[in-house]
N, C-alpha and C. Protein backbone atom coordinates (compact mmCIF):
# COMPACT_ATOMS: atom_id res chain seq x y z
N UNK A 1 31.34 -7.60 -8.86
CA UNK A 1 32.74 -7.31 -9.03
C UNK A 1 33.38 -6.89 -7.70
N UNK A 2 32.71 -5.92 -7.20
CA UNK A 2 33.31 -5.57 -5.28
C UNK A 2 33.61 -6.93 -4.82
N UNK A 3 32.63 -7.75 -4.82
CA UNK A 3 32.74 -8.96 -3.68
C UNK A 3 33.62 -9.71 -4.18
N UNK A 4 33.64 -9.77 -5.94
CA UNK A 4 35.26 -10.61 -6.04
C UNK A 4 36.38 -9.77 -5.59
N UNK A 5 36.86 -8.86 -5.79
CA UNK A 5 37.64 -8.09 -5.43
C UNK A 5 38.32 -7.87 -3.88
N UNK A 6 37.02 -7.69 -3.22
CA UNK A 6 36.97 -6.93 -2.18
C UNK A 6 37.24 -8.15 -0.72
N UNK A 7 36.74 -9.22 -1.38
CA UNK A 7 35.84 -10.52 -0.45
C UNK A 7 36.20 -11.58 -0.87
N UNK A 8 37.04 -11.60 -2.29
CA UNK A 8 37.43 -12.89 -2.56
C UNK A 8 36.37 -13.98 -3.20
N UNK A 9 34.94 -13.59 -3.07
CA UNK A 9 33.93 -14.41 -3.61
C UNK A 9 34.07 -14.40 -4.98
N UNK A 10 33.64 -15.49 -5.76
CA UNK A 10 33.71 -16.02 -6.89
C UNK A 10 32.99 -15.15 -7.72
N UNK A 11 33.43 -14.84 -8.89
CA UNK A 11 32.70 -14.05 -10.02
C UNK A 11 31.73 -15.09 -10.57
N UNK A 12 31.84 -16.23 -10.15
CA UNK A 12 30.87 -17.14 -11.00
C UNK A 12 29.51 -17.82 -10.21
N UNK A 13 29.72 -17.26 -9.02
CA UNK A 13 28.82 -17.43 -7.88
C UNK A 13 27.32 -16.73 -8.71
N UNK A 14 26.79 -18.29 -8.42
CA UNK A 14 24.84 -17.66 -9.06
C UNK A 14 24.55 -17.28 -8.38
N UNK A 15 23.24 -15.89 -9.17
CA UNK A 15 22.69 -15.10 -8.28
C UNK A 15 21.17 -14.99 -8.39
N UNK A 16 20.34 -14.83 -7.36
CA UNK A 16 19.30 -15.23 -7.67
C UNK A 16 18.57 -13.78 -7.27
N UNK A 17 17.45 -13.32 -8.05
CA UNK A 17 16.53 -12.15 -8.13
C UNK A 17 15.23 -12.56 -6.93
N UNK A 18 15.41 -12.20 -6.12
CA UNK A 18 14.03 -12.67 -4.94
C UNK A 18 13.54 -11.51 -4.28
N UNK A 19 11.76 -11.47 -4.22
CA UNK A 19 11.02 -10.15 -3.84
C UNK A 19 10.07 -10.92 -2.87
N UNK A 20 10.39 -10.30 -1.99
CA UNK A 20 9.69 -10.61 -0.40
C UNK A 20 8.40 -9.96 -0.42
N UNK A 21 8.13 -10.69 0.46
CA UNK A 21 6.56 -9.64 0.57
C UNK A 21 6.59 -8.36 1.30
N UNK A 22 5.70 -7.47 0.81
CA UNK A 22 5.31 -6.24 1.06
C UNK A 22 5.76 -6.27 2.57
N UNK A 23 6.64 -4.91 2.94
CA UNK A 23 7.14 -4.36 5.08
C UNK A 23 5.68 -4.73 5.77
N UNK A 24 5.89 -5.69 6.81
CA UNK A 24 5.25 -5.64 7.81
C UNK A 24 3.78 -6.47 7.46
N UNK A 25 3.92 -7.09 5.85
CA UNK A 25 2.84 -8.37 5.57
C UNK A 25 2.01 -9.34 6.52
N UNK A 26 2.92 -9.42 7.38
CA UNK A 26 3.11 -10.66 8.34
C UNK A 26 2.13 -10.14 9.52
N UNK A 27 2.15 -8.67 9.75
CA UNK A 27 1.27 -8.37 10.93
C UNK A 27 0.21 -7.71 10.59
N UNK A 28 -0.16 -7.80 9.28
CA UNK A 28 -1.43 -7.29 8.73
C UNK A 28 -2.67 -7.50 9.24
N UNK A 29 -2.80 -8.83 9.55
CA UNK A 29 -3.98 -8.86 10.68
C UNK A 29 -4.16 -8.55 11.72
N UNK A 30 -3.07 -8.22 12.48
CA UNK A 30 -2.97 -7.86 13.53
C UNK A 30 -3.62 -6.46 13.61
N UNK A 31 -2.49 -5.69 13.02
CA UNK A 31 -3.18 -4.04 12.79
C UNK A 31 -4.32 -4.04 12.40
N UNK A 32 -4.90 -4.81 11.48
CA UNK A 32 -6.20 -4.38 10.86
C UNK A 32 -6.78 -4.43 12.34
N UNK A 33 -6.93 -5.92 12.96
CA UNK A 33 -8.05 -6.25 13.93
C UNK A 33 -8.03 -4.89 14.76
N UNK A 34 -6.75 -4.58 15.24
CA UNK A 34 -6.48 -3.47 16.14
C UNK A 34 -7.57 -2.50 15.71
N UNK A 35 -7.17 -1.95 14.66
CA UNK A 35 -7.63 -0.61 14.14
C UNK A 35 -9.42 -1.33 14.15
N UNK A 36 -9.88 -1.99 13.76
CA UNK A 36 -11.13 -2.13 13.67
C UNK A 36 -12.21 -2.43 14.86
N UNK A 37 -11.35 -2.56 16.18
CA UNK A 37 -11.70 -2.61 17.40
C UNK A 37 -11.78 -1.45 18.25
N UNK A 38 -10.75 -0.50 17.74
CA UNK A 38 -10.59 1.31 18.00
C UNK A 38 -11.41 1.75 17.22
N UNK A 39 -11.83 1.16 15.89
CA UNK A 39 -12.76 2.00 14.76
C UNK A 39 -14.47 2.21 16.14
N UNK A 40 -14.45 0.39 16.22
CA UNK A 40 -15.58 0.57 16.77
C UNK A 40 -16.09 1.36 17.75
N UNK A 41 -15.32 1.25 19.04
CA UNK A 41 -15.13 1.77 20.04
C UNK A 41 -15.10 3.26 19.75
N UNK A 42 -15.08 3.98 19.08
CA UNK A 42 -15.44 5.27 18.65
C UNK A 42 -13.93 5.96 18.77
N UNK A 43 -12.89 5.24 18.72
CA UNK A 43 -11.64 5.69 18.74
C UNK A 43 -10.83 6.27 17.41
N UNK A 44 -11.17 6.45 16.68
CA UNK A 44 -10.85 5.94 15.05
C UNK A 44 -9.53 7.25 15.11
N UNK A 45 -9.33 8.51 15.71
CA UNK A 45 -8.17 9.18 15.91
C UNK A 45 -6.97 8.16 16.10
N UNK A 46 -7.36 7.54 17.28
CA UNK A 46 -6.44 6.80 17.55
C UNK A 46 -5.74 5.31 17.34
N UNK A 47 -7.25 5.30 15.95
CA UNK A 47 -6.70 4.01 15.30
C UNK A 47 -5.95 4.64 14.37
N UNK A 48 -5.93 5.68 13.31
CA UNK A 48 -5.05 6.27 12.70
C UNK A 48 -3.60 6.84 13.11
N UNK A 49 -3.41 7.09 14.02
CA UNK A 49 -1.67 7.30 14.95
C UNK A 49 -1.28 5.68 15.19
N UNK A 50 -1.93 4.81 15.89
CA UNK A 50 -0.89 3.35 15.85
C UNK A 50 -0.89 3.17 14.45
N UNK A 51 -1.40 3.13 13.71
CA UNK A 51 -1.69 2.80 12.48
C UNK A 51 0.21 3.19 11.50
N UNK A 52 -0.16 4.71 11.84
CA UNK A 52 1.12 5.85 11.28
C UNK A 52 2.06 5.06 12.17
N UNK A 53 2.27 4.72 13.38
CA UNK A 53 3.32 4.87 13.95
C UNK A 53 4.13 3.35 13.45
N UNK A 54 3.10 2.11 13.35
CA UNK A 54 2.85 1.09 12.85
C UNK A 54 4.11 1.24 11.39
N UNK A 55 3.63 2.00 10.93
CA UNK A 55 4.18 1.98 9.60
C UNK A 55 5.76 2.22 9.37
N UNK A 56 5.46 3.68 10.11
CA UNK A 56 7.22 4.75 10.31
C UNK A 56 7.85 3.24 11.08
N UNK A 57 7.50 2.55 12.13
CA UNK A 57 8.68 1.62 12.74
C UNK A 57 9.01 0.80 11.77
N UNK A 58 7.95 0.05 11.34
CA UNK A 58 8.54 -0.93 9.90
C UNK A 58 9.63 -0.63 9.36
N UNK A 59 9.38 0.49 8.74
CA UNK A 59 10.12 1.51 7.69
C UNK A 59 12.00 1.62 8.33
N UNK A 60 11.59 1.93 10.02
CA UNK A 60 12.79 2.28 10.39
C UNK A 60 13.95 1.03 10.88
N UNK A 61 12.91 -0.07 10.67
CA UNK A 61 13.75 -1.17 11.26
C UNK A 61 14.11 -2.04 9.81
N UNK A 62 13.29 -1.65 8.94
CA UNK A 62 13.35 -2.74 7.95
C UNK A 62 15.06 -2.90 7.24
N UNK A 63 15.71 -4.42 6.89
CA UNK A 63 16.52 -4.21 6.30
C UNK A 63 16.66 -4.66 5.13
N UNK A 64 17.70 -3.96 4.50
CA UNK A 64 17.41 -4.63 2.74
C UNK A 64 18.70 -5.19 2.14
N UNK A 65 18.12 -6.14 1.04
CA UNK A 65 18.93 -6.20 0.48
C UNK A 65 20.25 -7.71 1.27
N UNK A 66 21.89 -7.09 0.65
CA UNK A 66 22.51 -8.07 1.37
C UNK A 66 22.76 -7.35 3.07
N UNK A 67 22.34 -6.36 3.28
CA UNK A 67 22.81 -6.07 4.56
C UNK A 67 21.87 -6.95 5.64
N UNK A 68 20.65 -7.60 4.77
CA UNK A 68 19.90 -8.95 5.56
C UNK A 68 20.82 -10.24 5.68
N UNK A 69 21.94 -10.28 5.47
CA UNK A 69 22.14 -11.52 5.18
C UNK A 69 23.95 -11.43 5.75
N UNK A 70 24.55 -10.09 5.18
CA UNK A 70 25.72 -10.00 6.02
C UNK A 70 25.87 -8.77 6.18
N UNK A 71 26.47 -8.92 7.79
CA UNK A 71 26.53 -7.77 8.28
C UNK A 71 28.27 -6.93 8.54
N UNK A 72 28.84 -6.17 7.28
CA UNK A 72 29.71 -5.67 7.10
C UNK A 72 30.69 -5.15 8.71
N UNK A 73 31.56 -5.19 8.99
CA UNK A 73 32.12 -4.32 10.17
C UNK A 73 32.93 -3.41 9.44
């Protein structure tokens, strides 16, 4: 209702329900290998902090929703 209103877009405009994969899916191997190369190396403190920090950035960059798609001024 906003976007007809607001934006002029069509109330009859289909809408489609879509679930992405799980933040940061895509570099899952990456981190793992990481962390399991620090595991070895007797680092494993410091595979747990990239790990955390790994996560919090995802988190802080990730965007959702329509603000992926348009970006309001």
């Amino acid at each position: 209702a906003w976007l007809a209103r607001e934006k002029g877009v069509s109330d009859r405009l289909r809408t489609r329900t879509w679930s992405g994969q799980s933040m940061g899916s895509e570099f899952s191997w990456l981190t793992g290998s990481a962390s399991w190369v620090l595991e070895s190396l007797g680092l494993g403190d410091l595979a747990r902090v990239m790990s955390q920090v790994t996560r919090d950035t995802l988190e802080r960059t990730q965007l959702d929703g329509l603000l992926a798609l348009w970006h309001p001024r």
